[in-house]
Protein backbone atom coordinates (compact mmCIF):
# COMPACT_ATOMS: atom_id res chain seq x y z
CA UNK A 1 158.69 122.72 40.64
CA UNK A 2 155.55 120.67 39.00
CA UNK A 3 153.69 121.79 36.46
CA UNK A 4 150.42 122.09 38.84
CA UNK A 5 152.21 123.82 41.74
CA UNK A 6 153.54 126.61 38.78
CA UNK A 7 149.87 126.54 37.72
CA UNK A 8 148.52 127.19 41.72
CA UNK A 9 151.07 130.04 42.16
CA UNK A 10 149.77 131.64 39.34
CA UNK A 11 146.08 131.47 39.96
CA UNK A 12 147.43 132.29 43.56
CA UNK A 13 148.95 135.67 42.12
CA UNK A 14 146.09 136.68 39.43
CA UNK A 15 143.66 135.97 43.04
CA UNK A 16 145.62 138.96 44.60
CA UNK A 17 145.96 141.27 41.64
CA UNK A 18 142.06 140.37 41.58
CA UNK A 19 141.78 141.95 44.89
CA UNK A 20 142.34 145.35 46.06
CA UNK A 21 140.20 148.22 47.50
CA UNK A 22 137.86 145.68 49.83
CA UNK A 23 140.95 143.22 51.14
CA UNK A 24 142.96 146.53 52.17
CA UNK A 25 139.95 148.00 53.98
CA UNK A 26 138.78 145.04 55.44
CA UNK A 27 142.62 144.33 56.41
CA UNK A 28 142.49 147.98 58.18
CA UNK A 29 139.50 147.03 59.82
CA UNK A 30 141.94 145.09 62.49
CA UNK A 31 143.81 148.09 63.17
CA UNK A 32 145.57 148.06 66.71
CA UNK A 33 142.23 149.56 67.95
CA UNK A 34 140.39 146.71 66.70
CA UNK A 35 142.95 144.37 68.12
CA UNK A 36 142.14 146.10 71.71
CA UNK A 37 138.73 145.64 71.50
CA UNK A 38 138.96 142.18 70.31
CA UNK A 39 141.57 141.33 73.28
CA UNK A 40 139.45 142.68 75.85
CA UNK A 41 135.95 141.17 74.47
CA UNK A 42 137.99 137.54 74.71
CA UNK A 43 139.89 138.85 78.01
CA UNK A 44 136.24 140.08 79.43
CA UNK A 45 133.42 137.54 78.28
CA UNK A 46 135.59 134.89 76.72
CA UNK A 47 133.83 132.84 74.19
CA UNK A 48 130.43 135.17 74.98
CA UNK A 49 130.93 137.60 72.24
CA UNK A 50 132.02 135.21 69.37
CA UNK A 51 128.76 135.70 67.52
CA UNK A 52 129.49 139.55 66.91
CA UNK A 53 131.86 138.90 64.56
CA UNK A 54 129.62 136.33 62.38
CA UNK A 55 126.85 138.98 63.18
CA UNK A 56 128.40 141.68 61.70
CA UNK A 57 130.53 139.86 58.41
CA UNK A 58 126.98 140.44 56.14
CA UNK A 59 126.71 144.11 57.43
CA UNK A 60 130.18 145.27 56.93
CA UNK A 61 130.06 143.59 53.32
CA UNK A 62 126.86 145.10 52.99
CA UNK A 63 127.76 148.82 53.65
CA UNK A 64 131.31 147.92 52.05
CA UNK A 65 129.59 146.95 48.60
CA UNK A 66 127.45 150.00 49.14
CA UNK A 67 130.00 152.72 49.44
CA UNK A 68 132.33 150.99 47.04
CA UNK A 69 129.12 151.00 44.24
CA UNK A 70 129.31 154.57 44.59
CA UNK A 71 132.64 155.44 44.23
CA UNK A 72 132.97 153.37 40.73
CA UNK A 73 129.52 154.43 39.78
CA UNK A 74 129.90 157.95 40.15
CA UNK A 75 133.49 158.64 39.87
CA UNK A 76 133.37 160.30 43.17
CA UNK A 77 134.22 159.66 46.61
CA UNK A 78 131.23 159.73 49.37
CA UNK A 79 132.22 163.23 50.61
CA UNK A 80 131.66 164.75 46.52
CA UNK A 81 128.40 162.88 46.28
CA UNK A 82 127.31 163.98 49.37
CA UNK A 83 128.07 167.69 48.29
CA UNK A 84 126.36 167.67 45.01
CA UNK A 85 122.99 165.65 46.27
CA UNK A 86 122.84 166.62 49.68
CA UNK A 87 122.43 169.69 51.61
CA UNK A 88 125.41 171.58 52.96
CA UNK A 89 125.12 171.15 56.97
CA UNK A 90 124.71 167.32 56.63
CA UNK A 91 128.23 167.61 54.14
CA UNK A 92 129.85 169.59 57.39
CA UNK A 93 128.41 167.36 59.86
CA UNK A 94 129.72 164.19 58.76
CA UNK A 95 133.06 165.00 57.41
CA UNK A 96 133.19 166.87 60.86
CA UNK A 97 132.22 163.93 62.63
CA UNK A 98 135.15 161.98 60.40
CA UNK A 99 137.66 163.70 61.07
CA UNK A 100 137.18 164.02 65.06
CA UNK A 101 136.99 159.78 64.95
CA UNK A 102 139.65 159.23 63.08
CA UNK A 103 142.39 161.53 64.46
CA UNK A 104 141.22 159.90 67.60
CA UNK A 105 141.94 156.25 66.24
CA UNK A 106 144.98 157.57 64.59
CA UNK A 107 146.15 158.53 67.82
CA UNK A 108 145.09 154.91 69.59
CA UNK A 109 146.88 153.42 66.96
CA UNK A 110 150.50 154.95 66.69
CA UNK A 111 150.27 154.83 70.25
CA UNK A 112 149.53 151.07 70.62
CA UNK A 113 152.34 150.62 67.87
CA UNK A 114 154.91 152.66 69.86
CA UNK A 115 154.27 150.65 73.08
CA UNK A 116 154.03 147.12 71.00
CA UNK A 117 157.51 148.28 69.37
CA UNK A 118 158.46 148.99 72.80
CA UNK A 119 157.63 145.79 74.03
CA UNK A 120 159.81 144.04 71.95
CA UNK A 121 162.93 145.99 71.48
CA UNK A 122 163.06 148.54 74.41
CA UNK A 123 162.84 152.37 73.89
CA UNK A 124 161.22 154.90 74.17
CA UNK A 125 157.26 154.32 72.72
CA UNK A 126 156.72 157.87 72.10
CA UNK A 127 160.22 158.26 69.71
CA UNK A 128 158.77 155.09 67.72
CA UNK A 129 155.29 157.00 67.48
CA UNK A 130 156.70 159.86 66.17
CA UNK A 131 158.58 157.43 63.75
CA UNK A 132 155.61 155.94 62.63
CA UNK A 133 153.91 158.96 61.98
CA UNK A 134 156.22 160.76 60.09
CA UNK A 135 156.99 156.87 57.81
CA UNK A 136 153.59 156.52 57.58
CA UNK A 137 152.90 160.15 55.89
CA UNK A 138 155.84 159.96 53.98
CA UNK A 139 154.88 156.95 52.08
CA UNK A 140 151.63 158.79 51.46
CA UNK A 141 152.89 162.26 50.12
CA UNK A 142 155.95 161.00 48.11
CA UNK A 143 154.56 157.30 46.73
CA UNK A 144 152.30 157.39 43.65
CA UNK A 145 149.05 155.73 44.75
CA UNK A 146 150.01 152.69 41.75
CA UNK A 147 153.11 151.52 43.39
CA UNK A 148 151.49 152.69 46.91
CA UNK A 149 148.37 149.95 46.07
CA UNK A 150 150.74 147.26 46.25
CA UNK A 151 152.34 148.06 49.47
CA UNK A 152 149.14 148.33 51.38
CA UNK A 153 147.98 144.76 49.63
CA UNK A 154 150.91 142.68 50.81
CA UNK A 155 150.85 144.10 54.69
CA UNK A 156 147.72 142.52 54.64
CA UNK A 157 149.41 139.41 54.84
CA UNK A 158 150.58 140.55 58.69
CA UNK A 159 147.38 139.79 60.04
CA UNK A 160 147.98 135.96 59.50
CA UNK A 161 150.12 136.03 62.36
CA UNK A 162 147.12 135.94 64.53
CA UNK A 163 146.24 133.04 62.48
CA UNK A 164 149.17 131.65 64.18
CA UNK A 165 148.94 132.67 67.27
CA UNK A 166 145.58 130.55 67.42
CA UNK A 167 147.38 127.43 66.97
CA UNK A 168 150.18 128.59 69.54
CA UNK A 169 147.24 127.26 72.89
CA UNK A 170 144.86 124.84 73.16
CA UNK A 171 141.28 125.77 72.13
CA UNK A 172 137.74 123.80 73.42
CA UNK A 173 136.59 124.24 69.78
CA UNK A 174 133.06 122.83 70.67
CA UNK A 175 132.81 125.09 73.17
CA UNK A 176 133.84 128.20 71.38
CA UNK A 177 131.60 127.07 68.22
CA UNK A 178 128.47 126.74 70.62
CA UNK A 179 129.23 130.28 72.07
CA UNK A 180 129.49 131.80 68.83
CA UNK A 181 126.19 130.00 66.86
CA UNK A 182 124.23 129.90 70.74
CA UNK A 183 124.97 132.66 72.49
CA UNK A 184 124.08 133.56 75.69
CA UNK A 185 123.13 137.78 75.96
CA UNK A 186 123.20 140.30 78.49
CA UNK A 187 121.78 143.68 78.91
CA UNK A 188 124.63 144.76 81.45
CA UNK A 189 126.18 147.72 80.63
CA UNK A 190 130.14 146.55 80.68
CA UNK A 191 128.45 143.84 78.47
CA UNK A 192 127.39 146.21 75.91
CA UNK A 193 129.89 148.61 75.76
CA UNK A 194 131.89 146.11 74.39
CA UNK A 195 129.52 144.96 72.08
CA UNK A 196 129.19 148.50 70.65
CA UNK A 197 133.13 148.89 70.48
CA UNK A 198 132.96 145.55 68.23
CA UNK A 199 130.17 146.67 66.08
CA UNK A 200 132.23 150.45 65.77
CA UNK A 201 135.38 148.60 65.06
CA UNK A 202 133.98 146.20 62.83
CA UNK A 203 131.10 148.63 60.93
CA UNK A 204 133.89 151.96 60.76
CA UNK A 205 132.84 155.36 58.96
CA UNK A 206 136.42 155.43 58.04
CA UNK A 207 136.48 152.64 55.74
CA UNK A 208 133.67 154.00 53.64
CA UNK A 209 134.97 156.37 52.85
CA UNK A 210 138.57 155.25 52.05
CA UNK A 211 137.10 152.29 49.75
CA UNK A 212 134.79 154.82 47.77
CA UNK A 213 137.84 156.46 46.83
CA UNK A 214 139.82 154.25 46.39
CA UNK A 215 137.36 152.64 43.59
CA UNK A 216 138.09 156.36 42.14
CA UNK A 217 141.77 155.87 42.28
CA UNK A 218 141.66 152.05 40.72
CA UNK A 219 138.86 153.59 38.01
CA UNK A 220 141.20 156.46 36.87
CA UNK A 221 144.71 154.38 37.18
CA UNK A 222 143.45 152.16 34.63
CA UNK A 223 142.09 155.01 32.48
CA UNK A 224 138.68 154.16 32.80
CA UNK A 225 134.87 156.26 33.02
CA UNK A 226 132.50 156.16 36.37
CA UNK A 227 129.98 153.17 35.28
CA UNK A 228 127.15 155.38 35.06
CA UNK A 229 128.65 156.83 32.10
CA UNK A 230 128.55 154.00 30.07
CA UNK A 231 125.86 152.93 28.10
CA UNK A 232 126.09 149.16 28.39
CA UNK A 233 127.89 146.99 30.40
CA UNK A 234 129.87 147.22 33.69
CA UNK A 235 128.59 143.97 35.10
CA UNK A 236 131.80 142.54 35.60
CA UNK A 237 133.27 145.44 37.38
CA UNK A 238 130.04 145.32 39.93
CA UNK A 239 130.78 141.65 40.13
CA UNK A 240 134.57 142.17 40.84
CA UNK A 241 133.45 144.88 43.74
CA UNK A 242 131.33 142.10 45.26
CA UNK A 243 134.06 139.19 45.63
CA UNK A 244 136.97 141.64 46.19
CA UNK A 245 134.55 142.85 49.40
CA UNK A 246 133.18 139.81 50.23
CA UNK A 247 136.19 138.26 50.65
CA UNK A 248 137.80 141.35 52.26
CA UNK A 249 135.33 141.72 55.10
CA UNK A 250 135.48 137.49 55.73
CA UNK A 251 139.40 138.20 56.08
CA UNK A 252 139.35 140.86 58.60
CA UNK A 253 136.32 139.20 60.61
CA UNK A 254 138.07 135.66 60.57
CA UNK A 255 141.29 137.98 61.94
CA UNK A 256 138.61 139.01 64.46
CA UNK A 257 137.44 135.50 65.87
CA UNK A 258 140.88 134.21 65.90
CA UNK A 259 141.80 137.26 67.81
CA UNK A 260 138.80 136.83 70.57
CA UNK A 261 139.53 132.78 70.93
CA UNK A 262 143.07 133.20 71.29
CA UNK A 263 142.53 135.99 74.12
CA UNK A 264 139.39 134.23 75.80
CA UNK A 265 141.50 130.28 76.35
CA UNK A 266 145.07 132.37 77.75
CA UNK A 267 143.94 135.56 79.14
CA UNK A 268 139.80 135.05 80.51
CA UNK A 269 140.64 131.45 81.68
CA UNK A 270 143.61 132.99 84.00
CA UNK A 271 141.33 135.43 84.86
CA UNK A 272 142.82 138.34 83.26
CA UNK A 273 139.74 140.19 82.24
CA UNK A 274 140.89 144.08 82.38
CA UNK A 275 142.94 144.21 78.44
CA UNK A 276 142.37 147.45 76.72
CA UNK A 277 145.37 148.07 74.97
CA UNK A 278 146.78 145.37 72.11
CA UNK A 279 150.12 145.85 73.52
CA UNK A 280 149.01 145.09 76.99
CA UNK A 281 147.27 141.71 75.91
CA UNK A 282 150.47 140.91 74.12
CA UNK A 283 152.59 141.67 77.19
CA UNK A 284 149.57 139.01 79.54
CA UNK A 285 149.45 136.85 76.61
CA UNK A 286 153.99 135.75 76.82
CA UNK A 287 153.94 134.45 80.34
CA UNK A 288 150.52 132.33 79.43
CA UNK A 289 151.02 131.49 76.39
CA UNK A 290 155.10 131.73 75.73
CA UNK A 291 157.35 133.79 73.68
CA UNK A 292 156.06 132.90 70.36
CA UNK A 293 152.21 134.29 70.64
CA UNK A 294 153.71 136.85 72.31
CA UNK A 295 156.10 137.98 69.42
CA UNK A 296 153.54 137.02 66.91
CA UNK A 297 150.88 138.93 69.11
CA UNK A 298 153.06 142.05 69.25
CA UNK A 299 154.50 142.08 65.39
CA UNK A 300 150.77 141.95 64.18
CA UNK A 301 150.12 145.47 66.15
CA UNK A 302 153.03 147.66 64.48
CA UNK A 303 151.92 145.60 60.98
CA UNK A 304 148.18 146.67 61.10
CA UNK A 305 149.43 150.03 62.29
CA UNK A 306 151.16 150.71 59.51
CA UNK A 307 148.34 149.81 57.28
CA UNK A 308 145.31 151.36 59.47
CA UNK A 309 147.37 154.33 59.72
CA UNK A 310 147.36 155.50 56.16
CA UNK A 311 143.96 154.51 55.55
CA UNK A 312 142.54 156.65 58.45
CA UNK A 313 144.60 159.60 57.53
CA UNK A 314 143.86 159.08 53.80
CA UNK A 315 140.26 158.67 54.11
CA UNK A 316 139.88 161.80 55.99
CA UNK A 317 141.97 163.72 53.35
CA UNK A 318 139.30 162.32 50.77
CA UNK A 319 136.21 163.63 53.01
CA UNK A 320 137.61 167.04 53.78
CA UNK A 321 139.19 167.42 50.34
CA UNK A 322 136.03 166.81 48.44
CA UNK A 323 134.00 168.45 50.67
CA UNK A 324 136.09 171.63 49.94
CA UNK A 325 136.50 171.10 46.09
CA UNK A 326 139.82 170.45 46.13
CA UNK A 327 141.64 167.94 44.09
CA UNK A 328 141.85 164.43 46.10
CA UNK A 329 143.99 161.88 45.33
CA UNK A 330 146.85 160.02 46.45
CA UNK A 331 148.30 159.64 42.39
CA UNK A 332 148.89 163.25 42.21
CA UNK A 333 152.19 164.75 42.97
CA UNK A 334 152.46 166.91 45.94
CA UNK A 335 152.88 170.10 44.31
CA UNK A 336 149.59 169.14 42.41
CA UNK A 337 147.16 168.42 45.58
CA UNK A 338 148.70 170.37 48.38
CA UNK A 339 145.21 170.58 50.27
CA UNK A 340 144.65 167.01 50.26
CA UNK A 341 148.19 166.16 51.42
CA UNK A 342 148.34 168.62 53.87
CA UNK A 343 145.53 167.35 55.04
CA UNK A 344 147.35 163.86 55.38
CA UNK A 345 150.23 165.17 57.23
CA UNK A 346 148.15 167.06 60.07
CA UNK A 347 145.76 164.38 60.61
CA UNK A 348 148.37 162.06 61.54
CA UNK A 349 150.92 164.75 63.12
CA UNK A 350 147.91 165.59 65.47
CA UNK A 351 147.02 161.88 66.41
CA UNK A 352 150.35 161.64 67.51
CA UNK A 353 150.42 164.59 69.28
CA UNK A 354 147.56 163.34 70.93
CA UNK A 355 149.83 160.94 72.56
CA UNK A 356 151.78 163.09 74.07
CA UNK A 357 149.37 164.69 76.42
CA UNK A 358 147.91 162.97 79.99
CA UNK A 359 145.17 161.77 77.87
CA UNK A 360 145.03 157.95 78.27
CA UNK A 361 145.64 155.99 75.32
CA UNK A 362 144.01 152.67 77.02
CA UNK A 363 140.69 154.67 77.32
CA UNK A 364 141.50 156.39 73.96
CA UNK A 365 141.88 152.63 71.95
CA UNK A 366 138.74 151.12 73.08
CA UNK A 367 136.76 154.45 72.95
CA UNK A 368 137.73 155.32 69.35
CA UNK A 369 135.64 151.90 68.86
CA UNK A 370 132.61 153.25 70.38
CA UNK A 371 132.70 156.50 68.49
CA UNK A 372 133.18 154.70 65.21
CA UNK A 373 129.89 152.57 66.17
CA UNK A 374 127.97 155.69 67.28
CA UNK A 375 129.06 157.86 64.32
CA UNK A 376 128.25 155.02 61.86
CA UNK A 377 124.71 155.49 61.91
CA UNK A 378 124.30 158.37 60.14
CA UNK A 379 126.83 157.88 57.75
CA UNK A 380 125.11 154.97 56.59
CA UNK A 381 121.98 156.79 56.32
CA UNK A 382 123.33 159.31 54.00
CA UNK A 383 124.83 156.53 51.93
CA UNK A 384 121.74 154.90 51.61
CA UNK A 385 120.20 157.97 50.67
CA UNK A 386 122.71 158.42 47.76
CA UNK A 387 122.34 155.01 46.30
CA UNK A 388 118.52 155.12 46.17
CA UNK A 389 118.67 158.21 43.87
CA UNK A 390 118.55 157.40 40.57
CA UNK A 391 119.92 160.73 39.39
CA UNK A 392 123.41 159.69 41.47
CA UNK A 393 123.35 156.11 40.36
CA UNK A 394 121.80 155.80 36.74
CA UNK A 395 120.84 152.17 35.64
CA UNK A 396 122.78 150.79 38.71
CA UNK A 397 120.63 151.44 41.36
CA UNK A 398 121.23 148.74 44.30
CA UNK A 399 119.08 146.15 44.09
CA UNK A 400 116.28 144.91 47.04
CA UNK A 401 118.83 142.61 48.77
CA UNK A 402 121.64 144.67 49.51
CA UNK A 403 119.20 147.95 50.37
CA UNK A 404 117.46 145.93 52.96
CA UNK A 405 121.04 144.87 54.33
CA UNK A 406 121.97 148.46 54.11
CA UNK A 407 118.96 149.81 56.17
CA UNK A 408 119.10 146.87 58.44
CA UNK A 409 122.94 147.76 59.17
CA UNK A 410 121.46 151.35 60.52
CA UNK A 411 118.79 149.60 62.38
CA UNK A 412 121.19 147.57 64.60
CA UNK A 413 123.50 150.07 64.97
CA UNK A 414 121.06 152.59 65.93
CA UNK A 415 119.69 149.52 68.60
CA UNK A 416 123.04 148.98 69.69
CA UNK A 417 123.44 152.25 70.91
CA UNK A 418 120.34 152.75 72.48
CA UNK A 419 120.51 149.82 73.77
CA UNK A 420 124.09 151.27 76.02
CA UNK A 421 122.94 154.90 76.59
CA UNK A 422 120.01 152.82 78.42
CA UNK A 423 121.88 150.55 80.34
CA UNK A 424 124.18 153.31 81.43
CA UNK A 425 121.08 155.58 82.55
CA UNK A 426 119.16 152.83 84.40
């Protein structure tokens, strides 16, 4: 080995050390959920909906940077800042509203990963969602959150595989740039139901909340104060939050795109357009596209799965936990934090009950996505509301850019919505 490849490994490895809270959450952004609604935007419109993932990469690192600020600022996750600054019924509301979306995408998820498991070993996809469910807690209550960190970090590296799978069929890249730089809109409302299930997926109230905390969890592993505590200082820790983010939220949206094209050139152009589940667009995707997207496809689902999974359960344990009071983190010992992990192991044993009843997981994957996007609104309102008070944030109040970002987030969100409850009444 050269000197200069030793030297590009190790700049390779201090890079991933570098990164942590906002590469995991915008890793769990493409949860099997997110790779549904991707499949069926490329399987629906094809190249039409390209520009919602460049749309939405400065809004998701906005509201990212945002709710990551205030965990390291404060030393507390959203859910505790919202307690002490806000008043009670909005603190019930939201967490409320939390916890209803994300047992619902937990339940999307261990479903999609039971069928995609299913697809490529045979079985029964309810035993493997059970399976998943229990690993997936498991890791959670009996892993201390500094040798959990690592764990979650390197299954980001699954979602490369639909990297591949890009390069697996042949793409009209001029076309498929004009689409996503010129698009062509529509007001119809299949049109923008899918648009809001990319903006939900994309913009999730889950991910807030679980990169807040996890600031918390980085802050007091290494043994250090909430910024706003110090006197001088803490540029290069605001600095760090901005690149670790920024590059986070490019990750999961390039994921996205690659996603969208690969769907859009096998499944639209056969004229496949009905894909809600990931596993379904996996099974369309072998005969079209041959065994390796498919495998490739299909491994990427139970890989996300198990890194969406603990993040949705986790960040629900955070909201309810500090809502309550009670001690949240996933460094503690069980014995230590029995709300909080309790909390863990319900949330996830219900979202896989939920996939045991006639409920329909394909309506319950893509649906979770247009929850997330409705629900998103006024989560991001209350964050915004928190970091322009200068009694929560001290000297590191956010400055004009990224508030104008923040409120323009809500805006679109808020249009996007209105913009389907229309369609669907008229």
């Amino acid at each position: 080995m050269t000197v200069s490849s030793m030297s590009r490994r190790r700049r390779a490895r201090a890079l991933f050390r570098f990164l942590g809270p906002g590469l995991v959450a915008g890793a769990a952004d493409d949860d099997p959920s997110g790779i549904a609604t991707y499949s069926q935007a490329g399987a629906q419109f094809g190249y039409g909906l390209l520009w919602t993932v460049v749309l939405t990469w400065p809004f998701m690192v906005a509201v990212q940077l945002i709710s990551a600020r205030i965990g390291r600022v404060t030393g507390h996750g959203i859910a505790g800042n919202i307690r002490q600054t806000l008043p009670q019924p909005v603190l019930i509301g939201l967490v409320s509203l939390l916890l209803v979306a994300n047992i619902i995408n937990i339940a999307a998820d261990v479903a999609a990963m039971g069928e995609a498991l299913q697809l490529v070993v045979g079985g029964g996809q309810h035993g493997y969602a059970l399976l998943f469910g229990i690993g997936c807690v498991l890791l959670q209550v009996f892993v201390p959150y500094r040798k959990y960190a690592p764990i979650l970090k390197w299954l980001t590296l699954v979602l490369f595989s639909y990297v591949a799978t890009v390069f697996t069929v042949h793409v009209d890249w001029a076309q498929a740039l004009r689409a996503t730089f010129l698009p062509s809109l529509s007001l119809s409302p299949d049109y923008l139901l899918v648009v809001v299930a990319v903006f939900g997926t994309t913009i999730s109230p889950y991910l807030f909340f679980w990169q807040a905390s996890q600031e918390v969890e980085e802050m007091d592993r290494q043994h250090r104060r909430p910024l706003r505590d110090l006197k001088r200082g803490g540029a290069l820790e605001i600095d760090r939050i901005a690149i670790d983010t920024s590059l986070g939220m490019a990750f999961s949206n390039v994921v996205a795109f690659f996603i969208m094209v690969t769907t859009a050139v096998t499944l639209n152009a056969h004229g496949i357009k009905d894909i809600q589940t990931s596993a379904q667009a996996a099974e369309a995707l072998r005969p079209l596209a041959g065994d390796l997207t498919f495998l490739l496809f299909t491994l990427g689902i139970v890989g996300t799965g198990l890194l969406a999974v603990p993040v949705l359960a986790g960040s629900a344990a955070y909201g309810l936990a500090e809502a309550l009071g009670w001690r949240a983190t996933l460094e503690a010992k069980p014995s230590k934090a029995i709300g909080f992990y309790a909390i863990i192991g319900l949330a996830t044993l219900l979202g896989v009950l939920i996939g045991f009843t006639p409920i329909d997981p394909i309506k319950m994957l893509f649906w979770s996505a247009v929850i997330n996007g409705i629900i998103a609104v006024p989560m991001i309102v209350a964050m915004m509301v928190l970091v322009s008070d200068k009694a929560v944030m001290q000297r590191f109040l956010i400055p004009k850019s990224l508030t104008i970002a923040g409120w323009m987030a809500a805006g679109i969100m808020t249009l996007v919505v209105l913009a389907l409850c229309w369609s669907a009444l008229w």
